[in-house]
Each structure stands twice: as structure tokens, then as C-alpha cells.
Protein backbone atom coordinates (compact mmCIF):
# COMPACT_ATOMS: atom_id res chain seq x y z
CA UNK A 1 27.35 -214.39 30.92
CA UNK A 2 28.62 -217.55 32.50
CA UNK A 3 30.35 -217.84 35.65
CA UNK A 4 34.24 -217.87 35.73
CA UNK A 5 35.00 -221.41 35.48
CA UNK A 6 37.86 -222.69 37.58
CA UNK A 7 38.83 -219.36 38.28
CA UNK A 8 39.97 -218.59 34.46
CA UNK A 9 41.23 -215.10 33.88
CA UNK A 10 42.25 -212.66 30.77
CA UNK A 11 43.43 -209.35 29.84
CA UNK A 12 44.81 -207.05 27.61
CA UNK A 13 48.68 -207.90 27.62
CA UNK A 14 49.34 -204.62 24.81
CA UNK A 15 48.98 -201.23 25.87
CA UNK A 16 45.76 -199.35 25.01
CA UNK A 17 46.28 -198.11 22.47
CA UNK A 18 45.91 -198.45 18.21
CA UNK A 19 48.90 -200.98 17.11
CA UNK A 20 49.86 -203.01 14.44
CA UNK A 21 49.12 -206.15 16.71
CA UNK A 22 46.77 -206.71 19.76
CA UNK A 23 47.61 -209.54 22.47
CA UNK A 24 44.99 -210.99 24.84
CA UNK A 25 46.34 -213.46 27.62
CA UNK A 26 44.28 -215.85 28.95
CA UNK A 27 45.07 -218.66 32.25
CA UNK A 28 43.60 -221.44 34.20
CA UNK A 29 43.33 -224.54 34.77
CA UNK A 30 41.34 -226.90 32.60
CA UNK A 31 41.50 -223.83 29.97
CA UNK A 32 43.23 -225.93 27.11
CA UNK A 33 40.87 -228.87 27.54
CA UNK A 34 37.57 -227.00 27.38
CA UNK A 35 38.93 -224.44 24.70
CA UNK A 36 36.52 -226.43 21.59
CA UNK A 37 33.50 -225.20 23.95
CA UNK A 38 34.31 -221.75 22.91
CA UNK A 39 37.28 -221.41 20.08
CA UNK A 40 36.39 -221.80 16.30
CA UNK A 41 36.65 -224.72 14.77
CA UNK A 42 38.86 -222.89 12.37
CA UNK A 43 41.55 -222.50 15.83
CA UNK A 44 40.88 -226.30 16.38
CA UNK A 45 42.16 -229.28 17.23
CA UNK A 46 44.19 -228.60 19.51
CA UNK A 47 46.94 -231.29 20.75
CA UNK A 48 47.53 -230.29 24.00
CA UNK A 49 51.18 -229.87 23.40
CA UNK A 50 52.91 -226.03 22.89
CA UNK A 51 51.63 -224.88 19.51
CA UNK A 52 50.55 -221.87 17.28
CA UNK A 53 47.55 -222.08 14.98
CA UNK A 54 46.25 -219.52 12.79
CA UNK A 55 42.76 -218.98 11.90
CA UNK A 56 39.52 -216.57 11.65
CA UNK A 57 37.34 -215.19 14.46
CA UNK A 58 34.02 -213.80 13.95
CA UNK A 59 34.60 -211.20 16.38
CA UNK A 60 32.49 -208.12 15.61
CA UNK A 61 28.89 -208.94 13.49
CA UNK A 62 29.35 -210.32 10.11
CA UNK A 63 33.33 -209.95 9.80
CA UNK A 64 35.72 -212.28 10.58
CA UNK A 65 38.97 -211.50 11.25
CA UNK A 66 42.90 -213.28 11.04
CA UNK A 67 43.33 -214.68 14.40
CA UNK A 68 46.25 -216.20 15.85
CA UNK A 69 46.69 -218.71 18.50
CA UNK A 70 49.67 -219.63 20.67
CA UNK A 71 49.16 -222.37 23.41
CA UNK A 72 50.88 -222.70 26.31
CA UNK A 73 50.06 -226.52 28.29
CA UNK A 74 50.94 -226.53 32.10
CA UNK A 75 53.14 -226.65 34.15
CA UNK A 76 55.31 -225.15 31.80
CA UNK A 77 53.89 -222.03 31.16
CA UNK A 78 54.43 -218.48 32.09
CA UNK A 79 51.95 -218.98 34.82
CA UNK A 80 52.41 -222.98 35.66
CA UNK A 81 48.26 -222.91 34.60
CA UNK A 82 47.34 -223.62 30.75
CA UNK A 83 47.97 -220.47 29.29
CA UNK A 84 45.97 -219.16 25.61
CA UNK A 85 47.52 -215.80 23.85
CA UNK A 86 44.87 -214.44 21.08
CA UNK A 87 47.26 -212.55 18.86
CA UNK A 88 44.80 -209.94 16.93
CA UNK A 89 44.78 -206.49 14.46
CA UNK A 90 45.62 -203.95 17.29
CA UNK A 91 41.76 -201.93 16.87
CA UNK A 92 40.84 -200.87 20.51
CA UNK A 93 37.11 -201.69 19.63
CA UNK A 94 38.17 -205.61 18.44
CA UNK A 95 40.19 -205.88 21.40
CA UNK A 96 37.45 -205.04 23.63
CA UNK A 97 34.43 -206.93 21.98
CA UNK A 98 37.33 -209.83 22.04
CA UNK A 99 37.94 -209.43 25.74
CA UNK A 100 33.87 -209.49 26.44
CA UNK A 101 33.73 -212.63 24.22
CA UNK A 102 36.69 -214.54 26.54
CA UNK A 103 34.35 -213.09 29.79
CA UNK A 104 31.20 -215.18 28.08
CA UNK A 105 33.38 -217.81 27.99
CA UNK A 106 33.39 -217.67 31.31
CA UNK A 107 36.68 -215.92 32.06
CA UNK A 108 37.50 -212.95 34.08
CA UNK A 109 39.57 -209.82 34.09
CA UNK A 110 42.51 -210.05 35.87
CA UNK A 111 43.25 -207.70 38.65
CA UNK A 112 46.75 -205.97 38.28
CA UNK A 113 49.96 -208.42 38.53
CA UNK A 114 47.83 -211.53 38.76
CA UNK A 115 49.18 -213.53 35.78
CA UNK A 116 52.86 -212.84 37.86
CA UNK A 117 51.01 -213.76 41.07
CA UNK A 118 49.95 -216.46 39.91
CA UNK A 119 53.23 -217.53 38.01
CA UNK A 120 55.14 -217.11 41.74
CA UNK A 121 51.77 -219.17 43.78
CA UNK A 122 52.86 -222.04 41.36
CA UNK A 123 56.60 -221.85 41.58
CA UNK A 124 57.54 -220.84 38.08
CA UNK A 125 59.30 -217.46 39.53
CA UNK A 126 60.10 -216.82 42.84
CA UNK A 127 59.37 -213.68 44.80
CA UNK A 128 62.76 -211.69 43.45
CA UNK A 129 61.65 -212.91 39.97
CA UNK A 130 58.52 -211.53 40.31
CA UNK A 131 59.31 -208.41 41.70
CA UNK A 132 62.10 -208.35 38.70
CA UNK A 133 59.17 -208.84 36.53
CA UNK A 134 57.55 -205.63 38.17
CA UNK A 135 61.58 -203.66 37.91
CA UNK A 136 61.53 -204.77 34.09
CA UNK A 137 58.74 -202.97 33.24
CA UNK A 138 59.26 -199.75 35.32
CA UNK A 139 62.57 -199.46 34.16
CA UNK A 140 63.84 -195.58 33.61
CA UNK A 141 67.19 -196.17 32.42
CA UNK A 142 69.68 -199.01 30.71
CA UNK A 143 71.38 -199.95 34.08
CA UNK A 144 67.86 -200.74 35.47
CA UNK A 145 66.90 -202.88 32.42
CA UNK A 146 69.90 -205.03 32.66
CA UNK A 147 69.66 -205.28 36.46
CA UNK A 148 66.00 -206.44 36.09
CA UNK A 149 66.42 -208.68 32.83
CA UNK A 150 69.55 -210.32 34.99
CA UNK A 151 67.55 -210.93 38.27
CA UNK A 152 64.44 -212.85 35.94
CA UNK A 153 66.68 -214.84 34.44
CA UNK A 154 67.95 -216.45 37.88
CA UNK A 155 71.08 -214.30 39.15
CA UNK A 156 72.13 -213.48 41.11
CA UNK A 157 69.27 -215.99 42.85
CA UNK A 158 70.96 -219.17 41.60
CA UNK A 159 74.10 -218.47 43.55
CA UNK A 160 71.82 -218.12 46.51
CA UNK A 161 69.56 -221.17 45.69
CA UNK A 162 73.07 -223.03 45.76
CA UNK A 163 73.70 -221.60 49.16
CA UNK A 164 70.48 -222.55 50.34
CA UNK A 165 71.27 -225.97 48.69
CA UNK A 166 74.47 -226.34 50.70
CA UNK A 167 72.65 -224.70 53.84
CA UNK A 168 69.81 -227.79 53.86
CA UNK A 169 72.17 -230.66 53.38
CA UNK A 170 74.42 -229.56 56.18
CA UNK A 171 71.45 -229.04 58.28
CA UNK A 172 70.15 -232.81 57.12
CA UNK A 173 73.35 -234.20 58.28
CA UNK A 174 73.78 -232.09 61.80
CA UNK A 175 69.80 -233.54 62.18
CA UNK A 176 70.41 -237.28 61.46
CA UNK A 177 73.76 -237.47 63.69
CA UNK A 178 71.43 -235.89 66.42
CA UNK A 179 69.01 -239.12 65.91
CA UNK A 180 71.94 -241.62 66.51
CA UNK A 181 74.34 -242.71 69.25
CA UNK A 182 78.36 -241.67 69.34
CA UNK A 183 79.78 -244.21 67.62
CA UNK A 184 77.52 -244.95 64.88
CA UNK A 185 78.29 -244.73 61.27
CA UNK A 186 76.29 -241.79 61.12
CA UNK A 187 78.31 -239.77 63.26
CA UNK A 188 78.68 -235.82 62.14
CA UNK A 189 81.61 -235.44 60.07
CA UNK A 190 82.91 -231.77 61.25
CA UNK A 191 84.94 -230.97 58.27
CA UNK A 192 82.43 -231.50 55.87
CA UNK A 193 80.15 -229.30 57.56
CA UNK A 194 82.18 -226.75 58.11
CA UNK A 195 82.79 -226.49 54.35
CA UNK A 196 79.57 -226.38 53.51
CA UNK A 197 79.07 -223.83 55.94
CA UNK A 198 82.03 -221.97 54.59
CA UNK A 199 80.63 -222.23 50.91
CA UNK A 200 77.57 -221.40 52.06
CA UNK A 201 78.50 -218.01 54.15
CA UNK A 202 80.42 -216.89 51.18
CA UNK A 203 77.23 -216.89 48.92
CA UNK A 204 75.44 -214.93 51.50
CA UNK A 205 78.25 -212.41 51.52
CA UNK A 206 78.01 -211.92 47.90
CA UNK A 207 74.33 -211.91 47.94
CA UNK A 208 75.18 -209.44 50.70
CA UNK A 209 76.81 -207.01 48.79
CA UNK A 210 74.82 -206.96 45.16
CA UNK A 211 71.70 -206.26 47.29
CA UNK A 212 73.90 -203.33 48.79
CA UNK A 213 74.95 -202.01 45.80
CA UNK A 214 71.50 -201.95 44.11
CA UNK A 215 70.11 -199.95 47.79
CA UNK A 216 73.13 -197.60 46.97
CA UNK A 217 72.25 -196.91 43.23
CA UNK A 218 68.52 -196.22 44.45
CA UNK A 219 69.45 -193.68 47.18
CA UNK A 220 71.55 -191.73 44.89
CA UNK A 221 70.63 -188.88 43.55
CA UNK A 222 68.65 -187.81 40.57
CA UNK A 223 70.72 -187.93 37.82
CA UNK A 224 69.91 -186.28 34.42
CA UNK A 225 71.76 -186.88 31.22
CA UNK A 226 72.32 -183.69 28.99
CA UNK A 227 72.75 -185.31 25.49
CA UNK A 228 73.08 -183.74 22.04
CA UNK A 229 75.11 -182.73 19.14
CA UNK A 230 78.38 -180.67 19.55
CA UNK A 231 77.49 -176.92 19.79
CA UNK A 232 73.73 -177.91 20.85
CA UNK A 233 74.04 -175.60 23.93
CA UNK A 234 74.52 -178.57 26.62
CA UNK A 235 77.24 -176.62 28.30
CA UNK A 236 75.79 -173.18 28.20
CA UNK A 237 72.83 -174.48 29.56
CA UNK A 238 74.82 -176.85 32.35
CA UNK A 239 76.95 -174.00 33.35
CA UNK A 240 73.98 -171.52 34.03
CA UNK A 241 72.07 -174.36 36.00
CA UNK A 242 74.76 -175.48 38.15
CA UNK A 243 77.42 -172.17 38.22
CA UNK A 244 79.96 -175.36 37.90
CA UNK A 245 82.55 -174.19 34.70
CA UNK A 246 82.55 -176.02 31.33
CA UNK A 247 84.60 -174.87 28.65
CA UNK A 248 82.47 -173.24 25.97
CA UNK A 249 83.53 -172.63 22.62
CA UNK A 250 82.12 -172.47 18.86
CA UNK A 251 84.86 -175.23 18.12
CA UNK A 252 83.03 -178.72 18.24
CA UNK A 253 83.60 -181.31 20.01
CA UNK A 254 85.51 -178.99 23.13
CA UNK A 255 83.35 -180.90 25.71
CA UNK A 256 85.94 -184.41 26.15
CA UNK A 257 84.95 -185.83 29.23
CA UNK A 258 81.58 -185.94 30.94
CA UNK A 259 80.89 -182.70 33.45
CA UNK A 260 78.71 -183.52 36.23
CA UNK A 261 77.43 -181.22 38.94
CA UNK A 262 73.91 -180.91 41.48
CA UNK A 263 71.29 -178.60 40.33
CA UNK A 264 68.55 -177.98 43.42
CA UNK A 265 65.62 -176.55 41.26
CA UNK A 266 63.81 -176.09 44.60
CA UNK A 267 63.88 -172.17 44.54
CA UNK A 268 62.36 -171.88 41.29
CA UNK A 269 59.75 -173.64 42.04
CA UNK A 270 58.85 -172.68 45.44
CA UNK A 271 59.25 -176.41 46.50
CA UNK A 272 61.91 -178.35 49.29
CA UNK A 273 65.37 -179.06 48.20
CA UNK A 274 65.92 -181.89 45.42
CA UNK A 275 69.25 -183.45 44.91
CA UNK A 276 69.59 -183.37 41.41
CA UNK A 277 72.31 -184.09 39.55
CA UNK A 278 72.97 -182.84 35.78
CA UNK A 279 75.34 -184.65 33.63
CA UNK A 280 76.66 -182.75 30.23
CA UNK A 281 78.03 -185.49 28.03
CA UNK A 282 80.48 -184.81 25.03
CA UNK A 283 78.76 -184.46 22.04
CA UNK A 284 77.44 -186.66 20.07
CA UNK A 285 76.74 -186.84 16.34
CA UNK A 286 73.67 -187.51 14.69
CA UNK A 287 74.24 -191.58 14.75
CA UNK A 288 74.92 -191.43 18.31
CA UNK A 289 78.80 -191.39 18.52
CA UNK A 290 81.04 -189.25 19.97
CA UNK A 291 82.38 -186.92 18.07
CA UNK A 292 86.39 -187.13 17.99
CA UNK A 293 86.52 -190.75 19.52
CA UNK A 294 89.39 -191.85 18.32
CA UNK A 295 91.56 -190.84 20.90
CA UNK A 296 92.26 -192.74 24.07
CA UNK A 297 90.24 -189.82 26.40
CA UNK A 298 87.19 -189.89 24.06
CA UNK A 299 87.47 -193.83 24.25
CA UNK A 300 87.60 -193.30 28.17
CA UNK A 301 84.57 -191.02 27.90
CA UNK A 302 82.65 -193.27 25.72
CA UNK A 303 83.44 -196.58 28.38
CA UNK A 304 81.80 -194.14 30.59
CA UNK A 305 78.49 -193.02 28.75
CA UNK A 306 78.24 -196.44 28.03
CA UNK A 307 77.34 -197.40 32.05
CA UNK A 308 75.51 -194.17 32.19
CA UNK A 309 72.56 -194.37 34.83
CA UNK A 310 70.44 -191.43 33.67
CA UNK A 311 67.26 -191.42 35.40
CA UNK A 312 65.70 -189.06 32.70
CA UNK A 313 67.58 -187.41 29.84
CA UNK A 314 67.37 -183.84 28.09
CA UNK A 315 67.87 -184.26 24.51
CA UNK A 316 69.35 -180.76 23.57
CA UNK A 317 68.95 -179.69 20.12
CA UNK A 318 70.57 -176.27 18.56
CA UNK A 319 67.00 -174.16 17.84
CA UNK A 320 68.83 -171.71 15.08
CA UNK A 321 70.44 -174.98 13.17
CA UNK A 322 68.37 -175.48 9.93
CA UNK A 323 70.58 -178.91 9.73
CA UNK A 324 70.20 -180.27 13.64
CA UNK A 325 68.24 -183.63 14.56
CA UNK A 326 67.49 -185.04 17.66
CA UNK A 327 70.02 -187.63 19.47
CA UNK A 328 69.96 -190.90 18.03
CA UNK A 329 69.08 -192.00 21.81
CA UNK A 330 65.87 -189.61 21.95
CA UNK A 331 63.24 -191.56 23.22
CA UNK A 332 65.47 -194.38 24.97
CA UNK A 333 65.14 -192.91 28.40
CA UNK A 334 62.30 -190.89 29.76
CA UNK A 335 63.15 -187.27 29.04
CA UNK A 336 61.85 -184.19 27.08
CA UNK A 337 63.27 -182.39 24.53
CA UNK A 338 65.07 -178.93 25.49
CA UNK A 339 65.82 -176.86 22.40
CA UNK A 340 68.32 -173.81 23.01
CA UNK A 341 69.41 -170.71 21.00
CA UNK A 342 65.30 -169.69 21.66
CA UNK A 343 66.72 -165.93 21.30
CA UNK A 344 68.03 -166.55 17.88
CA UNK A 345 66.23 -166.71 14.76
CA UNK A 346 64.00 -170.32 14.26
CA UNK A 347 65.65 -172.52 12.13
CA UNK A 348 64.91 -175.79 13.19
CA UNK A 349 63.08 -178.34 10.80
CA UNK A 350 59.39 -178.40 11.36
CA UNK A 351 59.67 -182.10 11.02
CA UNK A 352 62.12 -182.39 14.20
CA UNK A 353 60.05 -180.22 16.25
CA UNK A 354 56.89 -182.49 15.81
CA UNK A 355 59.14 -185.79 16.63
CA UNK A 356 60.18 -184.26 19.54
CA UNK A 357 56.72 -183.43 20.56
CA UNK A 358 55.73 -187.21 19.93
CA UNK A 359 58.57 -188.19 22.57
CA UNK A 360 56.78 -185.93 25.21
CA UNK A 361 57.48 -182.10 26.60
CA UNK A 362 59.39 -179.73 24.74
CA UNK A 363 61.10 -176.69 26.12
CA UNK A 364 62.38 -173.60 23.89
CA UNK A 365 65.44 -172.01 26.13
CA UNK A 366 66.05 -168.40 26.09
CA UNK A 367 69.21 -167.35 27.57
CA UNK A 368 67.40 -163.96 28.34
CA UNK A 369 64.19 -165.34 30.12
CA UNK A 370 63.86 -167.37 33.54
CA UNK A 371 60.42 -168.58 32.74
CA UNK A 372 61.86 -171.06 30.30
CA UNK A 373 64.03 -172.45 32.64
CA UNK A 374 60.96 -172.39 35.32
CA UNK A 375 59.12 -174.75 32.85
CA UNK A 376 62.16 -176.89 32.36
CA UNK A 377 62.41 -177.36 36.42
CA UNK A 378 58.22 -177.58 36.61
CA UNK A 379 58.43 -180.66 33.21
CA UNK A 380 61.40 -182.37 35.25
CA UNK A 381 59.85 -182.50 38.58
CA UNK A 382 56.92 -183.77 37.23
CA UNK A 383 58.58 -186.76 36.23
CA UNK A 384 60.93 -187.10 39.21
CA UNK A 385 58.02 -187.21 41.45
CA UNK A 386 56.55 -189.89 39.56
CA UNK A 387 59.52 -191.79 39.40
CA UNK A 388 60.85 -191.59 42.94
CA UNK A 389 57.23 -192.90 44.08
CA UNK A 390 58.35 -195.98 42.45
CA UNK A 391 61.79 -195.65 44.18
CA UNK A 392 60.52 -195.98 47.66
CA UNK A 393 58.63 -199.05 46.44
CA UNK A 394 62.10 -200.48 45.27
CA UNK A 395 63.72 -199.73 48.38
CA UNK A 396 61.39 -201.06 50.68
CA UNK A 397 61.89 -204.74 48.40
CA UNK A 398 65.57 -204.23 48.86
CA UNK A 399 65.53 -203.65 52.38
CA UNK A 400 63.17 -206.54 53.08
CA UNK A 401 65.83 -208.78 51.00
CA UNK A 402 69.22 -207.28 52.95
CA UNK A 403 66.67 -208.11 56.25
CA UNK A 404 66.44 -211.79 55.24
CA UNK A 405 70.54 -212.55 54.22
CA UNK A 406 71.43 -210.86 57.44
CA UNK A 407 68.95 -213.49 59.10
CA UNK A 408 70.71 -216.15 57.32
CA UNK A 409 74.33 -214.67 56.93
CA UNK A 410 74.26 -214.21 61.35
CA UNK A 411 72.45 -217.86 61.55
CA UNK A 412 75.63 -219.52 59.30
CA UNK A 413 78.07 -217.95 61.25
CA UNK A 414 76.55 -218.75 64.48
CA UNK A 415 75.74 -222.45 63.78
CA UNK A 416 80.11 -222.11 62.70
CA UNK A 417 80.85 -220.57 65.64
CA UNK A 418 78.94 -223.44 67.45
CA UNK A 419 80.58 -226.34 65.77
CA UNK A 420 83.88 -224.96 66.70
CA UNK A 421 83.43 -224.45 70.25
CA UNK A 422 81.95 -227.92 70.56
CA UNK A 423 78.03 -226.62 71.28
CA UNK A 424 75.31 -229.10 71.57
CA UNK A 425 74.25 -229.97 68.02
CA UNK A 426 70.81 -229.10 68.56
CA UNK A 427 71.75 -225.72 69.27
CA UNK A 428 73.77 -225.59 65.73
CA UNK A 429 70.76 -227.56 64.37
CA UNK A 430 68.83 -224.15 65.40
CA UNK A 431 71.07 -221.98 64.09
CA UNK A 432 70.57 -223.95 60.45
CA UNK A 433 67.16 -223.15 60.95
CA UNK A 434 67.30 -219.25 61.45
CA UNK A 435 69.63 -219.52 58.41
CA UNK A 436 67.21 -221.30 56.46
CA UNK A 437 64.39 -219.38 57.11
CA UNK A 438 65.82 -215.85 56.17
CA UNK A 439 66.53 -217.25 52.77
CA UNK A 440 63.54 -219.11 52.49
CA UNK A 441 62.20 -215.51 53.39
CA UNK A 442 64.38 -214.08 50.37
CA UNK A 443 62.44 -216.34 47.79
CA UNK A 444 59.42 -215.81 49.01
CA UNK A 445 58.59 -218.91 50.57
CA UNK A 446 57.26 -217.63 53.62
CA UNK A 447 56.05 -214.00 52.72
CA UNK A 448 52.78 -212.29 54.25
CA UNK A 449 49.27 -212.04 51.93
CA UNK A 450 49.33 -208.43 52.85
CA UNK A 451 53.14 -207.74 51.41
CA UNK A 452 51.95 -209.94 48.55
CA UNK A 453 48.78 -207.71 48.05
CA UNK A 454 50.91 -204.40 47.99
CA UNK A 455 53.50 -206.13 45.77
CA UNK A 456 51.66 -207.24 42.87
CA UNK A 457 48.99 -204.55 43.13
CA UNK A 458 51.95 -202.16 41.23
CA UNK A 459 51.65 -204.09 38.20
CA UNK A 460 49.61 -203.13 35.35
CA UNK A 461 46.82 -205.04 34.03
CA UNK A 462 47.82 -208.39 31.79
CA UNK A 463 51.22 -208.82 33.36
């Protein structure tokens, strides 16, 4: 094997796991140029320029396989480096002898998060994009997608990068007056500064409070979405958990508005207080619409379930229906299936008990016995615990980014508070700086190898 040339890497960028399509994701500099050392010549020329060419691979002995080829030039790639995606039939054993063919080449693997690293080293994301990146992919519910997805693609960081914008020319013109003498035409024009100041403080205060409201949606608690069809047994089951009362009833479609209420599964497991809290939705049918919408308080409900924040999800299914399928939604969320009615007689399509297994646990509920609802607490904790580990992580970025627009947010108001009293201007010229440097401490600009190191060593493999 050769050595890694110019510090090339590659990785898997698909899951491990048998697919349709395989993707291996290569970077470095100098990779495009030396690429005819090491592609076929079926894959070449190539022009240098963003392009896709298809072709065949000899990768395992004596069979060649359809290849594809997408090239990325620098600086404008995903990483700022040249970038190469192999695009390849999704075998695990390919993949592999594929990946140990780029590592001759002289390639190797990526650690975790180092194509992202890399990307925010060469100032195609900055450090919120690239802990974004890192949200996108740990996602556990809609809200978290969009919040992520909205973050990457620049906001609410280019209403910041504007204040920082603002911050640096008012600082530039506080430092030149401070190099000439009173009279000149250089002189600081007060006004003009103190509306860039102004502009500038009221991007920090709506930094301010999106970073605040993103803390406050992380420390809340646990929520869990009880969705299904009408007569499913969601409100049964919610009113047993909880002791709050839901109106029950064999008509469908009683259950209007969405019931919420905390469940502490704690003293069935023998385990500390948990501060969860179970949502029953109205019911839905089996294309994923409320049944009886038509009226305004079903339309109100529906605005609601539409900015649901479910952490996880129960997809409740009627056990005794011969005719019930799982929620259109099953599968959207992290959840497991919870199938009631367990006491009645089995009716429930073989086929829609082995789709449910597919999606992950599946619980049969039995009025009569505890130990089902003991292994629907024990299934759900399981995944809490997983998911609150990544919580903490989440919180600990947020806090460091309310940390740095307080820095700036109390250096803009000082540096105001200077101007108007008449302070020296080196003093405000300070003040600028302390501003500066807490956003420049937002974006990453001056961030610690060891923060860095934690941050990116969360990501999986090829990202």
C-alpha cells in the first residue's frame, strides 16, 4: 500500500448496509489531478470542471462492474478540497474491496466528521453550519429537521454575519478617526455610528432570542406522540398511563383536540423520575388525516399536529381489527409499534405485524397485565436514554453560542453607551473589539482544537 498522499481521505458515505446504491466519498488536494494514476481509463478524461461520468470498474477479480463518477473541483466543493463520489451497486463486499482499492491509491479512512471538519478548516461552513450538519443527521423529530436544514442553509447566521458586517465597519471608522487630528476630514461621524450600532444590537437581540428558544425546546420534556386510527386504543391506553381523563367511546373520531399529560415511568422500572410527557392525538385515518376535519376545531387540531415536536412516537394499532394498518406516519419518527386490545381475540393482518417489526419494537397491550406496560416503559427508556445523551451534547453547543452574543450583545451596548457619554474613542474602539470577538467566537473563528475534537468526533464515518 502506498502512503496517503497529500493527506487524501475516503469513506463509506451510505450506511452499512445492502442497498440499491453504494456511495464512497473521497477528498484532498491534488486528488482530481492525479485521479488517471489510479481511475480507469473508461472514468477518464477528466476536465477538471464539475462533471459526472459513467463507466466500468474492475473491482472484484474478473468482473467489472457499472461505476459512476461525480467530480467535485475546489474550492467549490463540499469540503473546499477536490472532492471524487464513486457511486456503486450497494453489495457490502464491493464496497469494501472498493474502499481498500481507494487506500492503495494512497488514500485514507476518514476519522468520524472529518469531511465536515474539513469543509469548516476551509471556510465552506462555519462552526453553526457544521454543527447543523451534525443536528441534521441526529434529528428525532420534524421540528428538529427543519431547525437543522434552516441553520445549514445560512439562517439565522446571515442576519448575524450582517451584524458582524455592520459591527467591523463601525469599528474601522471609530479606528481611523483615532489615527487623525480634530478637524480632519476623517473625523468620526456620531450618527452614523450609532446606527450601525443600533442595527447591529438589534441582530444580536434576535440572534439572542432564536438561540433561547432552541435551549427552551431542548430542556423540555420528553414528549411522546400517541398516533393511530380512531378506536385504536390511544385514549384507553393514555388515560391508564397518566390517570388524566379522555373521553372514551366506541363512536370514532370522539378524541377532537390533542390530550396531553406527564407520565413518570420511573416506578415501574425501579429507575429516578423521568419527565415524560404523552400526547394522544385525534385519530387519524389510514392516509394520515384526521378523521372529521372539516370542521373549524379539527382544522385547529390539525394546525397543531402539524408543529408537533414528538421526540419518539407510539404508533397504536387496534390488535382485534382484521382491517387496521399502521399510521401513514409509522416510521417518520423514532418510535415502536404498541398494539392494544392484546386480551381480545388476534385479528390483526400477519402482514402488518411483520412491517411493524421492520420499524423496530413491538408491544402487545393487555389491559389485564402490567408486564406489558413494564416492556412498553423498559422499549421507551431505552431510546430516551439514547436520545437525551445527544441532548446534553446540543445544549452544551447552545450554551456556548448564547455565551458568545452576550459577549457581543454587552460589548455593542457598552461601546453605545460610550459614544454617548463622550468616552475616549479608544475605549469604544475596545468595546468593538469584545463585540467582535464573541461573534467571531459564534462562527467559529476562534474556537479551541479540543472543543473541535469533541465536536466533530459525534459524527459518523463519511460525513
Amino acid at each position: 500500500m502506498s502512503a496517503p498522499r497529500a493527506d487524501w481521505i475516503a469513506a463509506l458515505a451510505t450506511p452499512e448496509a445492502p442497498a440499491p446504491r453504494g456511495v464512497l466519498r473521497a477528498s484532498g488536494a491534488g486528488l482530481i489531478a492525479a485521479a488517471p494514476e489510479w481511475l480507469p481509463a473508461s472514468l477518464l478524461p477528466l476536465s477538471g470542471a464539475r462533471e459526472v461520468r459513467e463507466g466500468r470498474w474492475d473491482w472484484l477479480p474478473g468482473a467489472d462492474v457499472a461505476c459512476r463518477l461525480l467530480v467535485f473541483p475546489a474550492p467549490a466543493s463540499a469540503t473546499g478540497e477536490d472532492v471524487l463520489e464513486l457511486h456503486l451497486p450497494g453489495s457490502l463486499p464491493l464496497l469494501e474491496n472498493a474502499l481498500a482499492r481507494l487506500q492503495q491509491a494512497g488514500m485514507r479512512l476518514a476519522e468520524p466528521g472529518e469531511f465536515t471538519r474539513r469543509a469548516f478548516l476551509n471556510g465552506r461552513l462555519d462552526l453553526t453550519q457544521a454543527e447543523a450538519v451534525l443536528d441534521l443527521v441526529q434529528s428525532r423529530n420534524q421540528h428538529a429537521l427543519r431547525t437543522a436544514a434552516e441553520v445549514l442553509a445560512g439562517r439565522p447566521g446571515d442576519l448575524l454575519r450582517k451584524a458582524r458586517e455592520s459591527l467591523a465597519f463601525a469599528l474601522v471608522q471609530v479606528e481611523t478617526s483615532l489615527d487623525f487630528e480634530e478637524g480632519d476630514s476623517q473625523d468620526l461621524q456620531p450618527a452614523e455610528i450609532e446606527q450601525l450600532l443600533h442595527s447591529t444590537r438589534a441582530a444580536l437581540v434576535h440572534g439572542g432570542a432564536v438561540e433561547s428558544q432552541r435551549q427552551a425546546t431542548l430542556r423540555s420534556g420528553w414528549r411522546i406522540g400517541l398516533i393511530g386510527a380512531p378506536n385504536a386504543g390511544k385514549s384507553t391506553l393514555f388515560t391508564r398511563l397518566t390517570g388524566a381523563r379522555a373521553l372514551v367511546s366506541e363512536l370514532a373520531g370522539t378524541t377532537r383536540d390533542r390530550l396531553e399529560a406527564r407520565w413518570d415511568p420511573g416506578p415501574l422500572l425501579e429507575h429516578p423520575q423521568h419527565d415524560w410527557i404523552l400526547a394522544d392525538q385525534p385519530g387519524l385515518s389510514a392516509a394520515g388525516e384526521q378523521v372529521g376535519a372539516a370542521d373549524a376545531r379539527d382544522a385547529a387540531a390539525q394546525a397543531r399536529a402539524a408543529d408537533d415536536r414528538f421526540d419518539f412516537c407510539w404508533w397504536v394499532v387496534n390488535g382485534s381489527d382484521a382491517d387496521a394498518v399502521l399510521p401513514a406516519q409509522a416510521g417518520s419518527t423514532p418510535g415502536l409499534t404498541v398494539i392494544t386490545h392484546g386480551d381480545l381475540p388476534r385479528r390483526l393482518p400477519g402482514a402488518v405485524v411483520r412491517r411493524a417489526h421492520d420499524l423496530g419494537e413491538v408491544v402487545w397491550i393487555d389491559p389485564g397485565r402490567t408486564s406489558a406496560v413494564k416492556a412498553l416503559a423498559r422499549h421507551s427508556l431505552a431510546a430516551h436514554q439514547d436520545q437525551e445523551a445527544l441532548r446534553h451534547q446540543r445544549l452544551r453547543s447552545v450554551a456556548r453560542h448564547r455565551q458568545a452574543l452576550q459577549q457581543a450583545q454587552a460589548g455593542v451596548a457598552d461601546a453605545e453607551s460610550g459614544l454617548r457619554q463622550g468616552l475616549p474613542l479608544d475605549l469604544v474602539a475596545e468595546e468593538l473589539r469584545r463585540a467582535m470577538h464573541g461573534l467571531d467566537t459564534f462562527f467559529g473563528r476562534f474556537t479551541p482544537e479540543d472543543l473541535l475534537d469533541r465536536l466533530f468526533a459525534q459524527f459518523c464515518v463519511g460525513k
